[in-house]
Protein backbone atom coordinates (compact mmCIF):
# COMPACT_ATOMS: atom_id res chain seq x y z
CA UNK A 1 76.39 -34.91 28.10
CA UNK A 2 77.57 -37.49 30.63
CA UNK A 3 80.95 -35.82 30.77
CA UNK A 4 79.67 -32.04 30.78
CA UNK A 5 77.35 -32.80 33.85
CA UNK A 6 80.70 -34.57 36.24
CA UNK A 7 82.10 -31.51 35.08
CA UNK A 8 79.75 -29.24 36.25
CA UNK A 9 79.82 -31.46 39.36
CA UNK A 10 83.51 -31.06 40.00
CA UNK A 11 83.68 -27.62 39.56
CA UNK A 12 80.48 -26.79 41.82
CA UNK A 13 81.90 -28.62 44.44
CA UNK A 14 85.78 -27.11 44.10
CA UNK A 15 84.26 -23.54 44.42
CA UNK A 16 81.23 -23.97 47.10
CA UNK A 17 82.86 -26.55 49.62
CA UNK A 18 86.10 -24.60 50.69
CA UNK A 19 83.29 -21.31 50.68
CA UNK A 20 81.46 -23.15 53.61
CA UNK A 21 84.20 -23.84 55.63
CA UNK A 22 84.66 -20.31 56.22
CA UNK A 23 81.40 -19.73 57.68
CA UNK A 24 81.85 -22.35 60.31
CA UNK A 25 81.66 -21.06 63.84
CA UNK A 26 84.87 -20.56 66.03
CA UNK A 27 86.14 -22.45 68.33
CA UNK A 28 85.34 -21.70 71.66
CA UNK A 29 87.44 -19.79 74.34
CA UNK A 30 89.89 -22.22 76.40
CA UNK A 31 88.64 -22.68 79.84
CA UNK A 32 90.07 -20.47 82.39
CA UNK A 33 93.33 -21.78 84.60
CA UNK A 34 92.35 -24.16 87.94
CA UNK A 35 88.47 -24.62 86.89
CA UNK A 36 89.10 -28.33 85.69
CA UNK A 37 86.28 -27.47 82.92
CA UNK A 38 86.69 -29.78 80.07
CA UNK A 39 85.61 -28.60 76.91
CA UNK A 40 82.64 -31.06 75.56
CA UNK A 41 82.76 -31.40 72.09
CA UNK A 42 84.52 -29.42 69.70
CA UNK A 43 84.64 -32.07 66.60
CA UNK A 44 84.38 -30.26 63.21
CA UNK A 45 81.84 -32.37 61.45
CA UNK A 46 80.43 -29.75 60.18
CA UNK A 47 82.58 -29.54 56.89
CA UNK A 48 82.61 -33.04 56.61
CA UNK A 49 78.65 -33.11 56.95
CA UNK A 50 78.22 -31.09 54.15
CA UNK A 51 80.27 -32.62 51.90
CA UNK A 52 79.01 -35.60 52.76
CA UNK A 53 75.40 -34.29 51.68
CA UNK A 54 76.49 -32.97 48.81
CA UNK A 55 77.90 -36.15 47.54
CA UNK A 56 74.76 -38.56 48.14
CA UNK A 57 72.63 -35.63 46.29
CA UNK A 58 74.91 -36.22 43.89
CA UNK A 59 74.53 -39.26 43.26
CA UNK A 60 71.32 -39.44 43.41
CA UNK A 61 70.79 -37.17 40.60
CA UNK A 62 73.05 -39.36 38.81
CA UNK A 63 71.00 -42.40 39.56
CA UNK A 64 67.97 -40.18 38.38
CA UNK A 65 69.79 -39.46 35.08
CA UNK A 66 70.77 -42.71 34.17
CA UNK A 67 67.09 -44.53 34.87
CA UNK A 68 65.68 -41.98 32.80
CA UNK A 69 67.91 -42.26 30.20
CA UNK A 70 67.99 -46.39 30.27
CA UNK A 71 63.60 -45.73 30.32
CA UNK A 72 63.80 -43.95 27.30
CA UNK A 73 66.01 -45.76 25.29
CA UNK A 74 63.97 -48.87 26.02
């Protein structure tokens, strides 16, 4: 069971992560020649935000999963 639920786990996150990376925004235009505008941000934490979320849920249903399990077999 233990096995077939990392599984599941592995594969959800193989297929949906690189999915959500295409549906980040594009980058914005370069600033026109002699304006002196620098661009403010532009860091892609986006991808990185997500996966990070995904992750902790993750492991928190794990954590779930295994008290349960140890409260039962008490």
């Amino acid at each position: 069971m233990k096995k077939a639920v990392g599984i599941i786990l592995i594969i959800f996150l193989i297929t949906v992560a690189p999915a959500l990376t295409v549906f980040a925004a594009p980058p914005p235009p370069p600033p026109s020649p002699g304006t002196g505008d620098v661009p403010i941000g532009g860091l892609p934490i986006g991808g990185g935000l997500i996966i990070l979320v995904v992750l902790a849920v993750g492991y928190g249903v794990q954590k779930l999963y295994n008290a349960r399990k140890r409260k039962i077999n008490e």
